[in-house]
PDB file of N, CA and C in Angstrom:
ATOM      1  N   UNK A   1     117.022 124.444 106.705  1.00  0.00           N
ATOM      2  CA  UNK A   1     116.363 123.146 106.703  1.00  0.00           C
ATOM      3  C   UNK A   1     115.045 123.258 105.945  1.00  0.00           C
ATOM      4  N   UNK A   2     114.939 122.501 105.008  1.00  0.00           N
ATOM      5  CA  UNK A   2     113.419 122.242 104.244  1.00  0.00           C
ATOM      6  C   UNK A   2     112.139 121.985 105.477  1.00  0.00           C
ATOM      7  N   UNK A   3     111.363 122.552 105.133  1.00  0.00           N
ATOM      8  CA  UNK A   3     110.477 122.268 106.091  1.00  0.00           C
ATOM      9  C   UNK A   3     109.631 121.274 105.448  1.00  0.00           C
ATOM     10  N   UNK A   4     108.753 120.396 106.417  1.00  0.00           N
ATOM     11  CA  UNK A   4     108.242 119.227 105.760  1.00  0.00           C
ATOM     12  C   UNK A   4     106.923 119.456 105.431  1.00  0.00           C
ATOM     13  N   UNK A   5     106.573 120.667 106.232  1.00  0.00           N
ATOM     14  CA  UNK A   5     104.998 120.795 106.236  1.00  0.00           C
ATOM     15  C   UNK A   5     104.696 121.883 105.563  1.00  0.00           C
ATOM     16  N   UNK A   6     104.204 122.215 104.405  1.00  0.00           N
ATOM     17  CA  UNK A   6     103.229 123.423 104.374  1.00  0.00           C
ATOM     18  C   UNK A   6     102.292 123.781 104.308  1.00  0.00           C
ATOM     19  N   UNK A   7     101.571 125.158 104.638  1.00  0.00           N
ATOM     20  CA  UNK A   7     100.120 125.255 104.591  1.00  0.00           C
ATOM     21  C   UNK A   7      99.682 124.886 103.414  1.00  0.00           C
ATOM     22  N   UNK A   8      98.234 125.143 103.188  1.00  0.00           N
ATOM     23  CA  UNK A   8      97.380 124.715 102.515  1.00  0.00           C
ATOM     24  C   UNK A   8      97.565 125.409 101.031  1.00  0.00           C
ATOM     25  N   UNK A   9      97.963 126.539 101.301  1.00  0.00           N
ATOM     26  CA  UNK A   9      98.094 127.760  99.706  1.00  0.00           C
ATOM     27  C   UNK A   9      99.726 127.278  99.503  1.00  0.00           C
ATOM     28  N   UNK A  10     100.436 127.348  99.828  1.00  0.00           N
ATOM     29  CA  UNK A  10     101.569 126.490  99.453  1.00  0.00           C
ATOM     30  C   UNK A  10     101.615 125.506  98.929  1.00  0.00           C
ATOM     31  N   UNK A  11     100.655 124.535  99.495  1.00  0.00           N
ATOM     32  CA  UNK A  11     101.174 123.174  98.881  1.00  0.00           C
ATOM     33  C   UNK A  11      99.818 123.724  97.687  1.00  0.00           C
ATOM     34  N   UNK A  12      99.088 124.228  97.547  1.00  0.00           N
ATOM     35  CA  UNK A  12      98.791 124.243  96.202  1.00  0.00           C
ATOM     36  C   UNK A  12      99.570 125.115  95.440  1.00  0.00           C
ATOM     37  N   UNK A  13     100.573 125.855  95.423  1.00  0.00           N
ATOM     38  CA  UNK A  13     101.142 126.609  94.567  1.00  0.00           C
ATOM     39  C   UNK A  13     102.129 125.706  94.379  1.00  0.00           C
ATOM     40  N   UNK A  14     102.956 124.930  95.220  1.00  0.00           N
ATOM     41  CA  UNK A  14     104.166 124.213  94.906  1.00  0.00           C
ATOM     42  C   UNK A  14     102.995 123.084  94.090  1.00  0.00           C
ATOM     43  N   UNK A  15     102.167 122.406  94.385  1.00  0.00           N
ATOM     44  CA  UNK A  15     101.826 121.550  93.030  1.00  0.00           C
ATOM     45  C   UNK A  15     101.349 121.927  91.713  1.00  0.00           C
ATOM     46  N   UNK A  16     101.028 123.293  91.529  1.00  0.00           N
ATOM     47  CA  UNK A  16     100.401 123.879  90.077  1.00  0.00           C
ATOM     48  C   UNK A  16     102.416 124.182  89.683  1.00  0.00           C
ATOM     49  N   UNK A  17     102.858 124.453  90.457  1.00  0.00           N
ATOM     50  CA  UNK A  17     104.688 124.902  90.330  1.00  0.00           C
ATOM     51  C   UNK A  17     105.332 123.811  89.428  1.00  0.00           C
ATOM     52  N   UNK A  18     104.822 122.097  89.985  1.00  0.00           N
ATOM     53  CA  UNK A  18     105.429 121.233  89.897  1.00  0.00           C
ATOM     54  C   UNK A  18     105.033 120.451  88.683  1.00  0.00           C
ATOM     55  N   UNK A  19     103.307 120.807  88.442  1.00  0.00           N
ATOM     56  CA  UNK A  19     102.585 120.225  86.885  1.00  0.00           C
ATOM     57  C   UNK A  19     103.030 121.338  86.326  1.00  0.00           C
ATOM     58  N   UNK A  20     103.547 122.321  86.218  1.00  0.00           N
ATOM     59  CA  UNK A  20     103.674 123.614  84.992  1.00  0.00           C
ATOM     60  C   UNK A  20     104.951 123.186  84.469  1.00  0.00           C
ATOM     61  N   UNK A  21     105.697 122.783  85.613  1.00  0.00           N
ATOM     62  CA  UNK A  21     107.306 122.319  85.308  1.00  0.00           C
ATOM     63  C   UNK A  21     107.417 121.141  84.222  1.00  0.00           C
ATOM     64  N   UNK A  22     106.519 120.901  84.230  1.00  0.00           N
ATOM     65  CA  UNK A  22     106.495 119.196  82.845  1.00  0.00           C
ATOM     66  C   UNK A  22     107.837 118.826  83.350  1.00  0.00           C
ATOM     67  N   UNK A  23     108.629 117.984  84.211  1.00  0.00           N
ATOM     68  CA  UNK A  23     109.809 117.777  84.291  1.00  0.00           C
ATOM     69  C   UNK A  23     111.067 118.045  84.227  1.00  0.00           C
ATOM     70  N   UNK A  24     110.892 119.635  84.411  1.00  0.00           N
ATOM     71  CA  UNK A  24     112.383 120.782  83.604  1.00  0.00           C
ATOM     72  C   UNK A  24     112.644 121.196  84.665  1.00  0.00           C
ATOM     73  N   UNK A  25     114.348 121.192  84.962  1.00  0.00           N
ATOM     74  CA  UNK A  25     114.401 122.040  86.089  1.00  0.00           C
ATOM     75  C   UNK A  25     114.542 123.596  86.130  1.00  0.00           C
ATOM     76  N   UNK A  26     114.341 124.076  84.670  1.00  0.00           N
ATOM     77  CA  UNK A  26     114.310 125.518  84.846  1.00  0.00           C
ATOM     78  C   UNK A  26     113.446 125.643  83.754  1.00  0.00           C
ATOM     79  N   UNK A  27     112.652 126.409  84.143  1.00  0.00           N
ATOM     80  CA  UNK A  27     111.896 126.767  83.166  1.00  0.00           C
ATOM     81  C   UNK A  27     110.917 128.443  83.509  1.00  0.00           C
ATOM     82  N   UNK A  28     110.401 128.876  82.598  1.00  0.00           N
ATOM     83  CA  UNK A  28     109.768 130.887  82.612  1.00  0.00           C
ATOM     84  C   UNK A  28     108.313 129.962  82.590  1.00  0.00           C
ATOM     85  N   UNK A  29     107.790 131.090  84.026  1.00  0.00           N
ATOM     86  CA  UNK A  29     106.057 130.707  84.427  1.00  0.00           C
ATOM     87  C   UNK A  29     105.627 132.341  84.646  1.00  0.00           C
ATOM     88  N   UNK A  30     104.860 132.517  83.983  1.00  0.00           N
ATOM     89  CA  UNK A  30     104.193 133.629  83.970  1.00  0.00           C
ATOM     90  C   UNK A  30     102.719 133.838  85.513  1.00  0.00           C
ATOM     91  N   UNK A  31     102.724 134.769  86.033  1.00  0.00           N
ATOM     92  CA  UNK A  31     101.484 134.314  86.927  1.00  0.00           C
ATOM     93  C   UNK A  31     100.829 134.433  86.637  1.00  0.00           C
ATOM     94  N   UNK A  32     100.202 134.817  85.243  1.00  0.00           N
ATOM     95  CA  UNK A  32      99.083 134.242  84.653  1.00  0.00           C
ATOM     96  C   UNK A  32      98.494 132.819  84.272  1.00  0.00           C
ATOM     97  N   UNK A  33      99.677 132.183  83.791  1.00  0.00           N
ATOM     98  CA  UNK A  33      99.420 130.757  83.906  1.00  0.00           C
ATOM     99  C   UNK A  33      99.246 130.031  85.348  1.00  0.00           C
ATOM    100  N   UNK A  34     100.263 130.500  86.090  1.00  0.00           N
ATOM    101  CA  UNK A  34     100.365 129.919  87.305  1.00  0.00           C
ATOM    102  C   UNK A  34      98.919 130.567  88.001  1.00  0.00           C
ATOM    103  N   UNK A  35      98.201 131.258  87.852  1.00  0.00           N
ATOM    104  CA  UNK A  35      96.917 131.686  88.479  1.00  0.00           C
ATOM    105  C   UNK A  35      95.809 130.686  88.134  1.00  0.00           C
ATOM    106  N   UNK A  36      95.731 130.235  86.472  1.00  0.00           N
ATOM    107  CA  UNK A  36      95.040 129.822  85.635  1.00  0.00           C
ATOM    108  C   UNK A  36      95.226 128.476  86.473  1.00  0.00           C
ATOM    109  N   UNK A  37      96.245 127.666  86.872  1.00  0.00           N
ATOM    110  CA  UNK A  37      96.903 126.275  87.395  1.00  0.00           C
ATOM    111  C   UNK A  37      96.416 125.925  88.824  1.00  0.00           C
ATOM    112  N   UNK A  38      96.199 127.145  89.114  1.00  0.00           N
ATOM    113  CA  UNK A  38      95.692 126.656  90.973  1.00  0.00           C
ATOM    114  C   UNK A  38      93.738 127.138  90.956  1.00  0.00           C
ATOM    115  N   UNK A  39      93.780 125.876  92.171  1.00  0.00           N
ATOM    116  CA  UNK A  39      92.368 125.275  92.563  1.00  0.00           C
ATOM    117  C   UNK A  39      91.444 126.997  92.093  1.00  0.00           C
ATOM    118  N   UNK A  40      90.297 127.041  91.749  1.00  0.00           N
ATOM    119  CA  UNK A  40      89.691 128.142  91.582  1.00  0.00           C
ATOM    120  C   UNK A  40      88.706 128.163  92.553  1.00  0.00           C
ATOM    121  N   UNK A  41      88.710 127.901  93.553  1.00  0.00           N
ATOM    122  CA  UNK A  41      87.729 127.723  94.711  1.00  0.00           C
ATOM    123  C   UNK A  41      87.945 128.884  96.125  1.00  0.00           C
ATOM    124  N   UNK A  42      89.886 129.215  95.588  1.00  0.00           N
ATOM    125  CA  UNK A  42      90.269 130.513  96.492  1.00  0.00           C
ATOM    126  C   UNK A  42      90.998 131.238  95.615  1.00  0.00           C
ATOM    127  N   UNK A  43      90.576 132.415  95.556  1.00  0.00           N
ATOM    128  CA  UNK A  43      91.474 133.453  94.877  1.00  0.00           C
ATOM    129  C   UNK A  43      92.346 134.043  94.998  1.00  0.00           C
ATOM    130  N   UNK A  44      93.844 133.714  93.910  1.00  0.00           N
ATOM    131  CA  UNK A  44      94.698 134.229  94.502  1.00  0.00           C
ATOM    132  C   UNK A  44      95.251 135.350  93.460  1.00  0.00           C
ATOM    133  N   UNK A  45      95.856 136.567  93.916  1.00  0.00           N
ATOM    134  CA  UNK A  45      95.949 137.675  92.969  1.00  0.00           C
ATOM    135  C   UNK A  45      97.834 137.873  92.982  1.00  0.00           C
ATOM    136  N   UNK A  46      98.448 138.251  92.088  1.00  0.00           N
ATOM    137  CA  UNK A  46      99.910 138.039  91.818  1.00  0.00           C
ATOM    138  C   UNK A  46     100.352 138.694  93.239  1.00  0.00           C
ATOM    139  N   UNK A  47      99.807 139.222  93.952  1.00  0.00           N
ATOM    140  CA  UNK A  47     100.815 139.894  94.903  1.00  0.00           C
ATOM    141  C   UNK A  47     100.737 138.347  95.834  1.00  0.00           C
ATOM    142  N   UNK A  48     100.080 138.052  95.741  1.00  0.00           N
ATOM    143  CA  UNK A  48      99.770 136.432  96.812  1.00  0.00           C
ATOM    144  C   UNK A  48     100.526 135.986  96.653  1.00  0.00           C
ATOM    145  N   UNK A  49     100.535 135.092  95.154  1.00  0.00           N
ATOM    146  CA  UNK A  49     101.524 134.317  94.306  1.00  0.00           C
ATOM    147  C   UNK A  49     103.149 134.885  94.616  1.00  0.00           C
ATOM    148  N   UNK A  50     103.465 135.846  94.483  1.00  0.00           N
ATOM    149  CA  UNK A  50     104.837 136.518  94.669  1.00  0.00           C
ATOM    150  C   UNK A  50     105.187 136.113  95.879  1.00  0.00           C
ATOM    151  N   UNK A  51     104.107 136.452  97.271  1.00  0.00           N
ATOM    152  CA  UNK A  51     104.946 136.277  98.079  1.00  0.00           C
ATOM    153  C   UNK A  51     104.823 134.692  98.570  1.00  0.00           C
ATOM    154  N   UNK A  52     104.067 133.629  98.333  1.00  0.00           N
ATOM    155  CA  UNK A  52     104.299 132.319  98.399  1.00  0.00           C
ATOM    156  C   UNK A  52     105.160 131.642  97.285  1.00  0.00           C
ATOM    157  N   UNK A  53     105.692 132.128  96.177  1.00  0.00           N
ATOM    158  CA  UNK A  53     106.472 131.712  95.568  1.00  0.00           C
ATOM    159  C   UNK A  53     107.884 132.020  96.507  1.00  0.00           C
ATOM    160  N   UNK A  54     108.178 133.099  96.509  1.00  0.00           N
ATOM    161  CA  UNK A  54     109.123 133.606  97.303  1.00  0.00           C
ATOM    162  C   UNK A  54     109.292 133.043  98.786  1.00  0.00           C
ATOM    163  N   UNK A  55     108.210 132.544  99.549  1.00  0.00           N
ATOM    164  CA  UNK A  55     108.490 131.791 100.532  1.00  0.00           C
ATOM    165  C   UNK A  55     108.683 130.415 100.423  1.00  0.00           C
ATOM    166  N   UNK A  56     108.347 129.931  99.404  1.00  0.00           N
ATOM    167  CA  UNK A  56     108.766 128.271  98.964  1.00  0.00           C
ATOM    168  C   UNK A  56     110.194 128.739  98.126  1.00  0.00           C
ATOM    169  N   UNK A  57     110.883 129.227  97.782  1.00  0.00           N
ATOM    170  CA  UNK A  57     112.058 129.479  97.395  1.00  0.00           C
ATOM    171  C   UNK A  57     112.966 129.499  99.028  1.00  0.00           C
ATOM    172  N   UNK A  58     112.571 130.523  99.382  1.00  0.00           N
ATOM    173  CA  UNK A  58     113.320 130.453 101.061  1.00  0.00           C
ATOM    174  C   UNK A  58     113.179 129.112 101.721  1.00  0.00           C
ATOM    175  N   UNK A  59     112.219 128.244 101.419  1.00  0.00           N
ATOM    176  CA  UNK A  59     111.465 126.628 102.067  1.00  0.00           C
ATOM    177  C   UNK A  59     112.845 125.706 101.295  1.00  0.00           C
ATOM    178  N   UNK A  60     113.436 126.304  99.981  1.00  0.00           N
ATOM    179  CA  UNK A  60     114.099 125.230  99.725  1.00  0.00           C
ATOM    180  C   UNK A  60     113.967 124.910  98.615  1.00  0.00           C
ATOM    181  N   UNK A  61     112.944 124.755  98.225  1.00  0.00           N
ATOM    182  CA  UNK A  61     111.963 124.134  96.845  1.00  0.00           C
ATOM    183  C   UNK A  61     112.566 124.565  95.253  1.00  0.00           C
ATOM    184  N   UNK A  62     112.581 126.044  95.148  1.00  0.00           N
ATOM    185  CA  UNK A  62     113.327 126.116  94.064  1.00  0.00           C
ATOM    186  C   UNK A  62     113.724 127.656  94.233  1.00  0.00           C
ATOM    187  N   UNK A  63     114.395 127.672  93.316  1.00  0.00           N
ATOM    188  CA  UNK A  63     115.452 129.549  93.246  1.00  0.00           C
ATOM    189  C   UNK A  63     114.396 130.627  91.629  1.00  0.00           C
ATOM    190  N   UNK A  64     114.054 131.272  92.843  1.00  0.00           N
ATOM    191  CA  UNK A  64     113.052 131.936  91.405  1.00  0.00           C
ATOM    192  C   UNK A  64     113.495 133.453  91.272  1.00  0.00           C
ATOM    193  N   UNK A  65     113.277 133.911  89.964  1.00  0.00           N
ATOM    194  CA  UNK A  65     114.295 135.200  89.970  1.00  0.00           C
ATOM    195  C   UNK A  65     112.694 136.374  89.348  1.00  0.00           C
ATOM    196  N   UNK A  66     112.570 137.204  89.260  1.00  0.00           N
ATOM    197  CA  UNK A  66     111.119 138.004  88.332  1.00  0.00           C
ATOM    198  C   UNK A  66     111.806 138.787  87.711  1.00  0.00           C
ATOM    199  N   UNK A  67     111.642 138.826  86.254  1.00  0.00           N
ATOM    200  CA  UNK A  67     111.704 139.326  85.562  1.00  0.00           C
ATOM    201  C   UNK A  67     110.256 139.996  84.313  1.00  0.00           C
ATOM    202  N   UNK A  68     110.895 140.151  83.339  1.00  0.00           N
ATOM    203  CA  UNK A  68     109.925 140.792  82.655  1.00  0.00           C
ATOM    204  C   UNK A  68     110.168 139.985  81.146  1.00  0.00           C
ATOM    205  N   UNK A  69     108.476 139.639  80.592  1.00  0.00           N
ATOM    206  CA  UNK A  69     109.366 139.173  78.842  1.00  0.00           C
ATOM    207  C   UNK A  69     108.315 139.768  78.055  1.00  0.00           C
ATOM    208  N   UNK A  70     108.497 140.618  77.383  1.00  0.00           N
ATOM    209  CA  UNK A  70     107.537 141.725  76.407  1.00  0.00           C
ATOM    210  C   UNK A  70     107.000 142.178  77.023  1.00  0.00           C
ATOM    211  N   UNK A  71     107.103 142.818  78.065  1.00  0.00           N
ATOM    212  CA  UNK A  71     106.538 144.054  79.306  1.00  0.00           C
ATOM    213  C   UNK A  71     105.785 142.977  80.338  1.00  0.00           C
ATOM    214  N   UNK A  72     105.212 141.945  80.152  1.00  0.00           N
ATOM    215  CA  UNK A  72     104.460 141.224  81.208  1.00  0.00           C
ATOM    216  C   UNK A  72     105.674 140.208  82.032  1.00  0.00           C
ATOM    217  N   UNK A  73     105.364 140.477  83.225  1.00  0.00           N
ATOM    218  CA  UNK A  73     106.441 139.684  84.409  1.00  0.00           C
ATOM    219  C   UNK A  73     106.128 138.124  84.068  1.00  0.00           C
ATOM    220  N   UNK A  74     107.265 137.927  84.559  1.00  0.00           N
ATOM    221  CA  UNK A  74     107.494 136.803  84.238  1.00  0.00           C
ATOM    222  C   UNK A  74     108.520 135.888  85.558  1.00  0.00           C
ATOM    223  N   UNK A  75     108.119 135.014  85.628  1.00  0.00           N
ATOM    224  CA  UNK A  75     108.887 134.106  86.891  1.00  0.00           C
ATOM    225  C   UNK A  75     110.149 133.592  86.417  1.00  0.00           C
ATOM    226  N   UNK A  76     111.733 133.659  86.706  1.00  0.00           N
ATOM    227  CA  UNK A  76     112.509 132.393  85.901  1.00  0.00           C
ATOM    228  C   UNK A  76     112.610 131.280  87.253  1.00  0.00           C
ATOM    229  N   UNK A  77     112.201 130.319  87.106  1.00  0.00           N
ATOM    230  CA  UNK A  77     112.227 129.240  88.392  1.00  0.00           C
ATOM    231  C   UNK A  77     113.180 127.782  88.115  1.00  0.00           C
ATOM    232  N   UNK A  78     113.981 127.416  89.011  1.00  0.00           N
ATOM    233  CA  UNK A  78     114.903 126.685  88.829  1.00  0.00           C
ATOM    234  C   UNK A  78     114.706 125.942  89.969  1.00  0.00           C
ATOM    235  N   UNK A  79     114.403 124.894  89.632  1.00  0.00           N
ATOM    236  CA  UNK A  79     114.227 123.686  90.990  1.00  0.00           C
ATOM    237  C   UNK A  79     115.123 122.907  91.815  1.00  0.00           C
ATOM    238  N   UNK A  80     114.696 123.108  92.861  1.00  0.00           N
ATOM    239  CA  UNK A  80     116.277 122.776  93.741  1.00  0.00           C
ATOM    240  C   UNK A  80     115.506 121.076  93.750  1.00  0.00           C
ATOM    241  N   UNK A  81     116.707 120.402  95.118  1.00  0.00           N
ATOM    242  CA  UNK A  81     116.402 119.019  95.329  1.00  0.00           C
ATOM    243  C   UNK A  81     115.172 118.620  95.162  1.00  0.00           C
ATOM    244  N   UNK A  82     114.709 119.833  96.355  1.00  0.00           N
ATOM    245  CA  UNK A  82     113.635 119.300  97.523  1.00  0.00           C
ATOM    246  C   UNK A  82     112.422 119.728  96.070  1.00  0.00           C
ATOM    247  N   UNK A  83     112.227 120.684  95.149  1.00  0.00           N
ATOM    248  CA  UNK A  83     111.376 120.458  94.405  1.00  0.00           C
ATOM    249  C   UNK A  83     111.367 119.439  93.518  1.00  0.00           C
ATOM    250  N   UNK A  84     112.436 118.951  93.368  1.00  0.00           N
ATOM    251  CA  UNK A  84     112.068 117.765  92.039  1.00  0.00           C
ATOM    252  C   UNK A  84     111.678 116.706  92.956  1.00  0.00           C
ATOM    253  N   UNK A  85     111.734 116.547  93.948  1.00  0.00           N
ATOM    254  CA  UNK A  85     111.088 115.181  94.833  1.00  0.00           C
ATOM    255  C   UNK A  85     110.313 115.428  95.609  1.00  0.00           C
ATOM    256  N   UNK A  86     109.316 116.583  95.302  1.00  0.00           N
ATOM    257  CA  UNK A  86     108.354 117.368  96.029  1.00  0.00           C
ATOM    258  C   UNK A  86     106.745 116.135  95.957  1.00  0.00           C
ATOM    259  N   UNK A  87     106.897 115.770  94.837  1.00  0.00           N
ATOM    260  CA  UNK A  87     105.926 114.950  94.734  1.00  0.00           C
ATOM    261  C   UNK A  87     105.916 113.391  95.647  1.00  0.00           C
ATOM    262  N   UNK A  88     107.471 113.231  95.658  1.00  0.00           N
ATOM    263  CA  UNK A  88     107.279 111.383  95.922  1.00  0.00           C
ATOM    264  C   UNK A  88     107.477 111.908  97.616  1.00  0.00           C
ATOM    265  N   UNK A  89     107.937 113.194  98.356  1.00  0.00           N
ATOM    266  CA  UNK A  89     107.602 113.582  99.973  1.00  0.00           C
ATOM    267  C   UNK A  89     106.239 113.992 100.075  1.00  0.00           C
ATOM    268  N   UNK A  90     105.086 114.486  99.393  1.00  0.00           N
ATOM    269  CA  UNK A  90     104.053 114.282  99.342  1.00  0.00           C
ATOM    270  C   UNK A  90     103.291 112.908  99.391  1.00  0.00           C
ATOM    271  N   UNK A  91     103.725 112.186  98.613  1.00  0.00           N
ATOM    272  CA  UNK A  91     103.399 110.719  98.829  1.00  0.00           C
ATOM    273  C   UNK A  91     103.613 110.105  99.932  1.00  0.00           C
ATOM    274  N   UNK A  92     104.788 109.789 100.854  1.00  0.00           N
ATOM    275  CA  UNK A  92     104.950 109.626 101.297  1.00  0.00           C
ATOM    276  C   UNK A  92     104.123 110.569 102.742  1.00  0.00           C
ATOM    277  N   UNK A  93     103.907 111.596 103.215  1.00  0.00           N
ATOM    278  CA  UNK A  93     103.446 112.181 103.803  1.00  0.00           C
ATOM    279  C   UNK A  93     101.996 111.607 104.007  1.00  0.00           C
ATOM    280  N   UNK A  94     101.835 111.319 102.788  1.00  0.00           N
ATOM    281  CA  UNK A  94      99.990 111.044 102.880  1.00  0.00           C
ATOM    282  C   UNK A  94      99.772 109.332 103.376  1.00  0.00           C
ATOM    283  N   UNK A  95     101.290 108.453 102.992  1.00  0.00           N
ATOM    284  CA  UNK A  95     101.207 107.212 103.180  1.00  0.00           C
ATOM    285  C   UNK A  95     101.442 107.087 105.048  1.00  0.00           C
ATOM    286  N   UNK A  96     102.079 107.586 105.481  1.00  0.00           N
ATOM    287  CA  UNK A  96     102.522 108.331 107.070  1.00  0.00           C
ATOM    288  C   UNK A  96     101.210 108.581 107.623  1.00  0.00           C
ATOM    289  N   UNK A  97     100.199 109.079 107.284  1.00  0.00           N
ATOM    290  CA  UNK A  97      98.736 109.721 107.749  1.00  0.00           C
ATOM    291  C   UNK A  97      97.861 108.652 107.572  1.00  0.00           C
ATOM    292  N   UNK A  98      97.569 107.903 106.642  1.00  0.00           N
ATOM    293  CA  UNK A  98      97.134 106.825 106.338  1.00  0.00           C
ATOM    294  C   UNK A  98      97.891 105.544 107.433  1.00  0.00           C
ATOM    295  N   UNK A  99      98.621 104.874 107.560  1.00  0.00           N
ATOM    296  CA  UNK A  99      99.312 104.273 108.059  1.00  0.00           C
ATOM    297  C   UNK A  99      99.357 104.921 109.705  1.00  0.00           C
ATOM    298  N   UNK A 100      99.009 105.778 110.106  1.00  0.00           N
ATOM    299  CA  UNK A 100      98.820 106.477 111.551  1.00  0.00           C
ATOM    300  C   UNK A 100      97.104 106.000 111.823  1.00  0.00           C
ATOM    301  N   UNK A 101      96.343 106.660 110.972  1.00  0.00           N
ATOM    302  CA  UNK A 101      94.990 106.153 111.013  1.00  0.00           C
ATOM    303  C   UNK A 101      94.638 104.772 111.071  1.00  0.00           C
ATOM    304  N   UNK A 102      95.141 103.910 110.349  1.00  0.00           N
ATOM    305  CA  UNK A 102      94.990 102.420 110.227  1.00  0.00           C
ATOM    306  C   UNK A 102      95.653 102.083 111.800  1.00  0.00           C
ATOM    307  N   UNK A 103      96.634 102.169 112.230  1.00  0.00           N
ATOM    308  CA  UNK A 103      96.753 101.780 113.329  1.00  0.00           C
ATOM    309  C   UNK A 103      95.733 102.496 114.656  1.00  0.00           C
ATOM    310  N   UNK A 104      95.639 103.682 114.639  1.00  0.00           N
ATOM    311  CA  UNK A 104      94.599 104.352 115.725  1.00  0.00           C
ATOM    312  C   UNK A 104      92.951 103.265 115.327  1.00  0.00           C
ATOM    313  N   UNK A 105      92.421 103.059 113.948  1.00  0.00           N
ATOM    314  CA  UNK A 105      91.684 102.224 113.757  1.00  0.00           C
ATOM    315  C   UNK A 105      92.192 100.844 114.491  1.00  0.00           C
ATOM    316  N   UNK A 106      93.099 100.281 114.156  1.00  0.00           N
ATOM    317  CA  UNK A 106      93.225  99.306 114.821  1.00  0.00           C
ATOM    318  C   UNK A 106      93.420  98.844 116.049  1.00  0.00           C
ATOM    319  N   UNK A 107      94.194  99.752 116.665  1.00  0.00           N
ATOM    320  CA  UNK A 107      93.912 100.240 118.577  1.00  0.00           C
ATOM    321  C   UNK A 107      92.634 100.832 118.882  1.00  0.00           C
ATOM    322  N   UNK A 108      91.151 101.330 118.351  1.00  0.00           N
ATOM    323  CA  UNK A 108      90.342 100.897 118.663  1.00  0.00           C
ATOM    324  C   UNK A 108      89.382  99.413 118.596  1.00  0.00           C
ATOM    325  N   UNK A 109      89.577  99.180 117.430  1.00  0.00           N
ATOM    326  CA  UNK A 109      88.918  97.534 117.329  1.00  0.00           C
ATOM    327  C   UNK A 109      89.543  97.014 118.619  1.00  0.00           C
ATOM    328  N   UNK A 110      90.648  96.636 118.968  1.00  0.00           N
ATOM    329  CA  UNK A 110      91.298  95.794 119.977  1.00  0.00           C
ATOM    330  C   UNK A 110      91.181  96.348 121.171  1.00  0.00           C
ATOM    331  N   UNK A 111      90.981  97.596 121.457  1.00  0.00           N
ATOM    332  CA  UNK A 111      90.801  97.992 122.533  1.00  0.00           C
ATOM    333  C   UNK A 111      88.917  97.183 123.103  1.00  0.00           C
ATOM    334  N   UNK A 112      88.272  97.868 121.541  1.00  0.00           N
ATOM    335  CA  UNK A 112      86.582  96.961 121.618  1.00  0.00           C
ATOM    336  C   UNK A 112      86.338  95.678 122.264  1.00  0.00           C
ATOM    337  N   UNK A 113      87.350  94.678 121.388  1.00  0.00           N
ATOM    338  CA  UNK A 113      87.375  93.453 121.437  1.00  0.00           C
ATOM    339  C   UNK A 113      88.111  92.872 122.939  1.00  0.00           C
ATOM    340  N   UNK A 114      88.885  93.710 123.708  1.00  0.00           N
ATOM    341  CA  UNK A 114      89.272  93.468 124.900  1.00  0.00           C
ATOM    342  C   UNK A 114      88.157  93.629 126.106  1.00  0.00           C
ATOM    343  N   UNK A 115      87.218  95.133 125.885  1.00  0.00           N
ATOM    344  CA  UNK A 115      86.288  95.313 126.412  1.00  0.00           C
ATOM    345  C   UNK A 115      85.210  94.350 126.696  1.00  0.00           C
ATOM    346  N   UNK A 116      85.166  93.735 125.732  1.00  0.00           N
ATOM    347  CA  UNK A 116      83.715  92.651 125.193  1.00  0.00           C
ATOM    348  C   UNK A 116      83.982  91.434 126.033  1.00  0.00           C
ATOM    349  N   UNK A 117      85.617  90.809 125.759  1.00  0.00           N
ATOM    350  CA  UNK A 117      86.001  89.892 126.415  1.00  0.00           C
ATOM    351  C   UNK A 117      85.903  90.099 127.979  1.00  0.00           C
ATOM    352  N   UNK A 118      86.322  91.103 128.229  1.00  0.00           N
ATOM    353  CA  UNK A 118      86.159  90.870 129.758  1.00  0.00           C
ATOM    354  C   UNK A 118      85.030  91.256 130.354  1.00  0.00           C
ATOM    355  N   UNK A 119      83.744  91.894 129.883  1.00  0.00           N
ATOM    356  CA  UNK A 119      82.873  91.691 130.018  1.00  0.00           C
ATOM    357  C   UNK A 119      82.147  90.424 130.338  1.00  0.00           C
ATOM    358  N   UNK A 120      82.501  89.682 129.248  1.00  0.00           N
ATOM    359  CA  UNK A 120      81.681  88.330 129.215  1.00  0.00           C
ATOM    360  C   UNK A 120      82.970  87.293 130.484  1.00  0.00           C
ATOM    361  N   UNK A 121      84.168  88.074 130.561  1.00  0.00           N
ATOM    362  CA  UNK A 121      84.534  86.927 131.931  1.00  0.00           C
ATOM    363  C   UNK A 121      84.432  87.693 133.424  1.00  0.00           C
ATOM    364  N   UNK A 122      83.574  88.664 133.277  1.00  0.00           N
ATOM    365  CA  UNK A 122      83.655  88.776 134.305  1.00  0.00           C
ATOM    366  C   UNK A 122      81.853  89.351 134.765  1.00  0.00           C
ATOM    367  N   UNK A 123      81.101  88.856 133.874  1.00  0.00           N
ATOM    368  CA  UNK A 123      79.466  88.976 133.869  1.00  0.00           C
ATOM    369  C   UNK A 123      78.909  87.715 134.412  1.00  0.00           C
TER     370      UNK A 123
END
């Protein structure tokens, strides 16, 4: 089963995964590029990358094989379902969180506005 949630270094590797992909479902990513592609605020070094690539492959996302092309490794990555619609379940995820908040916002206002009222009928 795809899992719906991933941590935080995941979902940034599956989105630098998903802009490197320009729309191909197979395509060679070097982890040099793919290093160059994610947030530079946490550092991640190829043994990282290997094994979160390799756990978003087991997640579902896509089938990645390592190889080598003129002595430097090289990723071959082939995108399953769940990666080519990785973006519009992201969307959706964030519209779900948003849409949870707006209502908890809105069950406080009304909860306010109930308070106030019976205040004033019963002051």
């Amino acid at each position: 089963m795809i899992s719906d949630r991933l941590n935080r270094r995941e979902n940034e590797v599956m989105n630098a995964v998903y802009e490197l992909s320009g729309g191909k479902e197979r395509f060679l990513l070097s982890p040099c590029e793919l290093g160059a592609a994610l947030p530079s605020r946490e550092k991640f070094d190829e043994a990282a990358i290997g094994r979160l690539l390799r756990s978003l492959a087991l997640d579902g996302y896509f089938d990645v094989i390592e190889s080598e092309r003129k002595g430097e490794p090289v990723y071959v990555i082939q995108m399953r379902e769940a990666g080519l619609s990785y973006r519009r379940q992201n969307a959706q995820r964030k519209r779900s969180i948003l849409f949870r908040f707006a209502i908890a916002a809105l069950g406080a206002v009304v909860t306010f506005l109930v308070g106030l009222l019976l205040r004033a009928i019963f002051s």
